[in-house]
C-alpha atoms as a PDB file:
ATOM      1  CA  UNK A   1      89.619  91.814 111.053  1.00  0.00           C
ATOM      2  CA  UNK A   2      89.107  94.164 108.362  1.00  0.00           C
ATOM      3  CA  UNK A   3      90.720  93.855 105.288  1.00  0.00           C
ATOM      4  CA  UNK A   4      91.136  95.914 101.733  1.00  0.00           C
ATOM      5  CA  UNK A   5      91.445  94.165  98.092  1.00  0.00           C
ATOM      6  CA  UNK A   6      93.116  96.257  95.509  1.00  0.00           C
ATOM      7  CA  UNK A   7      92.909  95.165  91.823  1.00  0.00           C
ATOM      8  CA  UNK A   8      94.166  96.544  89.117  1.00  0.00           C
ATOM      9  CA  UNK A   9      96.189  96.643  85.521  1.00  0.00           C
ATOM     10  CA  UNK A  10     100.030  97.767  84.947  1.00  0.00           C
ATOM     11  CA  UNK A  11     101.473  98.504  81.882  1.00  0.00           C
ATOM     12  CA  UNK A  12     105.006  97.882  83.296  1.00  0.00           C
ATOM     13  CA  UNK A  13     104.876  96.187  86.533  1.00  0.00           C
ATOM     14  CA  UNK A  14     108.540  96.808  87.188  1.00  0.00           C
ATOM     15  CA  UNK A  15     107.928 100.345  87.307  1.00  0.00           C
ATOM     16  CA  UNK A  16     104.702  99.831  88.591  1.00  0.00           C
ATOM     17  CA  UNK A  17     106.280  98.089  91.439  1.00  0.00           C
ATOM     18  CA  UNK A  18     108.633 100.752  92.080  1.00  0.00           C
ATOM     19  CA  UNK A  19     106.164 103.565  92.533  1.00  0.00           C
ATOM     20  CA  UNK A  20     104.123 100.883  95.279  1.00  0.00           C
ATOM     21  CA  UNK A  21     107.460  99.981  97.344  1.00  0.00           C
ATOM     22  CA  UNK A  22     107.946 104.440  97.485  1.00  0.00           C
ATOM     23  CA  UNK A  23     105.126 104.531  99.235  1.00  0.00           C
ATOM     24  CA  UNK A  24     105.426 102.402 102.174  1.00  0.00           C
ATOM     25  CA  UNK A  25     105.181 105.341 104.523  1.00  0.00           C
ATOM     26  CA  UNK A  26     101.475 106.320 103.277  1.00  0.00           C
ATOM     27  CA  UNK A  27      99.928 103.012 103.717  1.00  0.00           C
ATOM     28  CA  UNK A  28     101.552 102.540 107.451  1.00  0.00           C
ATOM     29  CA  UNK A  29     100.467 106.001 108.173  1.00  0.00           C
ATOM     30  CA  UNK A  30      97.061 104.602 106.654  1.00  0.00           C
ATOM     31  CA  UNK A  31      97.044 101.468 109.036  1.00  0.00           C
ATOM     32  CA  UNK A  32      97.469  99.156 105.754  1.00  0.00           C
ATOM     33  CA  UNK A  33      99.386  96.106 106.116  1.00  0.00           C
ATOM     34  CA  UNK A  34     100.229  93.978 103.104  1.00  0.00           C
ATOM     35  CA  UNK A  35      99.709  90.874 103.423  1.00  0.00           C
ATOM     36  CA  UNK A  36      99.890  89.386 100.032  1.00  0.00           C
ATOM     37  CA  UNK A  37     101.035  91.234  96.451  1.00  0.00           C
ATOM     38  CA  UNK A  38      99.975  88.604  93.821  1.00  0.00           C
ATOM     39  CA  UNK A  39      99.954  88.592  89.873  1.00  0.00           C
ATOM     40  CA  UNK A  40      97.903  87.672  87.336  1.00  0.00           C
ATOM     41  CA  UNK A  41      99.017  83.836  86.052  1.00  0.00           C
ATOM     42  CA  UNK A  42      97.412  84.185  82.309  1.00  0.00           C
ATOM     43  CA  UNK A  43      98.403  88.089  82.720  1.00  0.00           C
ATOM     44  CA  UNK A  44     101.431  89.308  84.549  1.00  0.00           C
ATOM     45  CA  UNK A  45     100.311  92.684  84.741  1.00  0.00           C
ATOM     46  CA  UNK A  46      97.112  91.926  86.532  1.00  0.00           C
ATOM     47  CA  UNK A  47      98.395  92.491  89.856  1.00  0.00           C
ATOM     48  CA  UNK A  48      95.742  92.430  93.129  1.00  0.00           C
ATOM     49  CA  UNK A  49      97.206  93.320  96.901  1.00  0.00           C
ATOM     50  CA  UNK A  50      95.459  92.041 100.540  1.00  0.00           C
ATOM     51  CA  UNK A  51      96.037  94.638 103.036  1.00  0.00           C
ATOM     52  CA  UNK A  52      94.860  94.160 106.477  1.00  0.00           C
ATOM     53  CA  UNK A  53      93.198  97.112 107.563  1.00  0.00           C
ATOM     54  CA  UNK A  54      93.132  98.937 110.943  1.00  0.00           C
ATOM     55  CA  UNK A  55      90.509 101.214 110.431  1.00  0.00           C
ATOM     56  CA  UNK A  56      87.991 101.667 107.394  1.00  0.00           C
ATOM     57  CA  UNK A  57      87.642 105.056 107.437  1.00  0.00           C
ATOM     58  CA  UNK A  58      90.972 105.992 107.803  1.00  0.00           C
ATOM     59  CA  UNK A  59      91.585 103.527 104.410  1.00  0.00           C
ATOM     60  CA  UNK A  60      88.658 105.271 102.817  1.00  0.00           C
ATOM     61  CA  UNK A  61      90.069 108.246 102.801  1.00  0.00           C
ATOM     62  CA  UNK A  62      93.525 107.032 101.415  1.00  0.00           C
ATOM     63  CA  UNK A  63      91.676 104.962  98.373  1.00  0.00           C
ATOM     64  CA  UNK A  64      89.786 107.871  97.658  1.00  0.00           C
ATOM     65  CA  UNK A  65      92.378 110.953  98.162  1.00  0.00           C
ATOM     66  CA  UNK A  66      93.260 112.641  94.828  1.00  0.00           C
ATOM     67  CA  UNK A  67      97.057 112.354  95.726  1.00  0.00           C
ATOM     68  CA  UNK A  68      97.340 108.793  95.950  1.00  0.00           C
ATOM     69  CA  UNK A  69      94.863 108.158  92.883  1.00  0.00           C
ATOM     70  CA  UNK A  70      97.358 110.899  90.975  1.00  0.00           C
ATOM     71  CA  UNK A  71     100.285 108.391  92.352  1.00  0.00           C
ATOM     72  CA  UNK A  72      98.536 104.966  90.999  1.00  0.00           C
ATOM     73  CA  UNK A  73      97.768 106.489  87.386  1.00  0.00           C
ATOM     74  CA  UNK A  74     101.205 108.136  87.201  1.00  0.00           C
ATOM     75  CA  UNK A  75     102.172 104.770  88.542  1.00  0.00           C
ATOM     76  CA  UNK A  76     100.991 102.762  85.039  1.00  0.00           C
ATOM     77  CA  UNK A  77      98.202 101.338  86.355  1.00  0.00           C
ATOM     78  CA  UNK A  78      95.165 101.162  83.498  1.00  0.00           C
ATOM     79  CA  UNK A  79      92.178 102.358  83.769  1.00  0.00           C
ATOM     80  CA  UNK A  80      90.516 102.511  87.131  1.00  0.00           C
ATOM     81  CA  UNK A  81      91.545 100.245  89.665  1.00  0.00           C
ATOM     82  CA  UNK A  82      88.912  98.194  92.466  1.00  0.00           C
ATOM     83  CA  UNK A  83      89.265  99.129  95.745  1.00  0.00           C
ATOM     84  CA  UNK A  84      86.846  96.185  98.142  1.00  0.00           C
ATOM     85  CA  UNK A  85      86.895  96.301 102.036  1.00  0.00           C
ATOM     86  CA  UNK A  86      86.055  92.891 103.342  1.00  0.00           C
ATOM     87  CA  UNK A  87      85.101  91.468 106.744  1.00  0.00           C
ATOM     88  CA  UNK A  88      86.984  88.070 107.872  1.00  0.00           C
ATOM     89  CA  UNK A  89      84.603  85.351 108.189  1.00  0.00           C
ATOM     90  CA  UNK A  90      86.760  81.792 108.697  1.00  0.00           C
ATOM     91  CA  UNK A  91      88.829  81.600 112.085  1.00  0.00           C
ATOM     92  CA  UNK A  92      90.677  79.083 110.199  1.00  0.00           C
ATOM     93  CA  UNK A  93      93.065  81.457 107.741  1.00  0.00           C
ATOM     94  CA  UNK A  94      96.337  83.601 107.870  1.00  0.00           C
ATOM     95  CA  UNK A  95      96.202  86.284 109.973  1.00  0.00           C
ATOM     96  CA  UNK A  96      98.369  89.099 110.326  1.00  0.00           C
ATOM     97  CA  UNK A  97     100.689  89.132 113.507  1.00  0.00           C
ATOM     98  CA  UNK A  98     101.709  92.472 114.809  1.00  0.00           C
ATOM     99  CA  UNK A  99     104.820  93.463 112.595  1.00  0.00           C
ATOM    100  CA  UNK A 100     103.586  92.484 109.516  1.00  0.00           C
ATOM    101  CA  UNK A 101     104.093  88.824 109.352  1.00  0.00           C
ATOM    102  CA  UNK A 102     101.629  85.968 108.856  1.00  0.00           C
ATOM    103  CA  UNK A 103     100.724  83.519 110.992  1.00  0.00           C
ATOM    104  CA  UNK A 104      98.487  80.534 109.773  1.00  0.00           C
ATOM    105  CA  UNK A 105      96.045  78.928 112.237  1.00  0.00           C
ATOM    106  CA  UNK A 106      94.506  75.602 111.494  1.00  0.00           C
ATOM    107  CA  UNK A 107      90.629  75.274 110.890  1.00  0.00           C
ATOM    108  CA  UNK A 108      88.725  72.637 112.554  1.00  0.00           C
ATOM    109  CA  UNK A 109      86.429  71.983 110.461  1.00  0.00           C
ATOM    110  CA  UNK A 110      86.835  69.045 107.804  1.00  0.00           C
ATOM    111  CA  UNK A 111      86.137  68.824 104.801  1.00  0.00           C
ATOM    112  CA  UNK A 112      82.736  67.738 103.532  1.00  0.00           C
ATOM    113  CA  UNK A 113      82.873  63.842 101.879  1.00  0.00           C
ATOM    114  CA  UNK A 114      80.984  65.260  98.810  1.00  0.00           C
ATOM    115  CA  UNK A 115      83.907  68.249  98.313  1.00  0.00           C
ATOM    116  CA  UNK A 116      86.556  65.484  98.637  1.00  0.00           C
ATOM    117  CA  UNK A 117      84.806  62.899  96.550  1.00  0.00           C
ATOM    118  CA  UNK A 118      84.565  65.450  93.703  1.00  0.00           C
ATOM    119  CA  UNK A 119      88.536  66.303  94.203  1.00  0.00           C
ATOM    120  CA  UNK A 120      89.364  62.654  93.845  1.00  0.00           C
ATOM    121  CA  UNK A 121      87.552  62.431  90.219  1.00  0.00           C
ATOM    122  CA  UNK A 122      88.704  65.844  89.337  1.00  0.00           C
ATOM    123  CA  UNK A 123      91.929  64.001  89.764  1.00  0.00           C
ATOM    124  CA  UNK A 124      91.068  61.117  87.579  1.00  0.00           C
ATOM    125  CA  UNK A 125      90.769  58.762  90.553  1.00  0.00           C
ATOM    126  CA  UNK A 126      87.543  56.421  91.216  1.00  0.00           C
ATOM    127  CA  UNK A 127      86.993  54.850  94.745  1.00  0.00           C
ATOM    128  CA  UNK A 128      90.663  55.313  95.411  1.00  0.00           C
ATOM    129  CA  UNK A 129      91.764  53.971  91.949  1.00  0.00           C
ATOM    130  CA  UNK A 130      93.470  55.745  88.801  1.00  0.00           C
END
C-alpha cells in the first residue's frame, strides 16, 4: 500500500478547509483517498492529511502540478507545504477498504516486556503498584 503525507500551515483553517473539501474531484481523479485529516494539538493550524495512494506517479504529478500548488497557496496555506510518499510496513494497522472507509486489523505481535515495563513507570506505577 502506498501512501502520501501532506503537511503544512493555514492561516485560517476554516477557509483553508473549504478550499480542500472543493476539491474532492481532483484527488479521486488522482487515486488519493483520505484517510485521516488531523491538526496540530499545540497549533491548530498545523494541519497534516494521510491519503492512500493508488499510484505514485499519478500523485506525483498532482503534488507537483502548478494548478493545484496555485490552489494550496491561494488556499492560506504558509509557506511551502511537505509532500512524503510512504510504503506500508506493519500488517497490523488501518487499512483503507474500497469506498473510502477504514478497516482496522489486529497485529499479532505483542508487545516487548521492556516497552511495557517502561509504560508502567511512565505511568508512575512500580511492579504493579502506584
Amino acid at each position: 500500500m502506498l501512501y502520501l503525507l501532506f503537511r503544512h500551515k493555514v492561516a485560517d483553517f476554516t477557509k483553508w478547509e473549504r478550499a480542500y473539501r472543493a476539491q474532492v474531484g481532483a484527488r479521486q481523479l488522482a487515486g488519493l483517498t483520505e484517510l485521516h485529516l488531523l491538526r496540530g494539538i499545540g497549533d491548530p493550524n498545523e494541519v497534516v492529511i494521510l491519503f492512500a495512494a493508488n499510484d505514485l506517479n499519478t500523485a506525483k504529478i498532482l503534488t507537483s502540478s502548478p494548478e493545484i500548488r496555485s490552489i494550496i497557496q491561494n488556499s492560506g496555506v504558509i509557506g511551502k507545504p511537505d509532500f512524503v510518499f510512504l510504503n506500508r510496513v506493519n500488517k497490523g494497522a488501518a487499512t483503507p477498504k474500497k469506498g473510502g472507509s477504514v478497516e482496522a486489523t489486529a497485529s499479532r505481535s505483542r508487545p516487548a516486556k521492556g516497552w511495557r515495563r517502561l509504560v508502567t513507570l511512565k505511568a508512575g506505577k512500580r511492579d504493579g503498584k502506584k
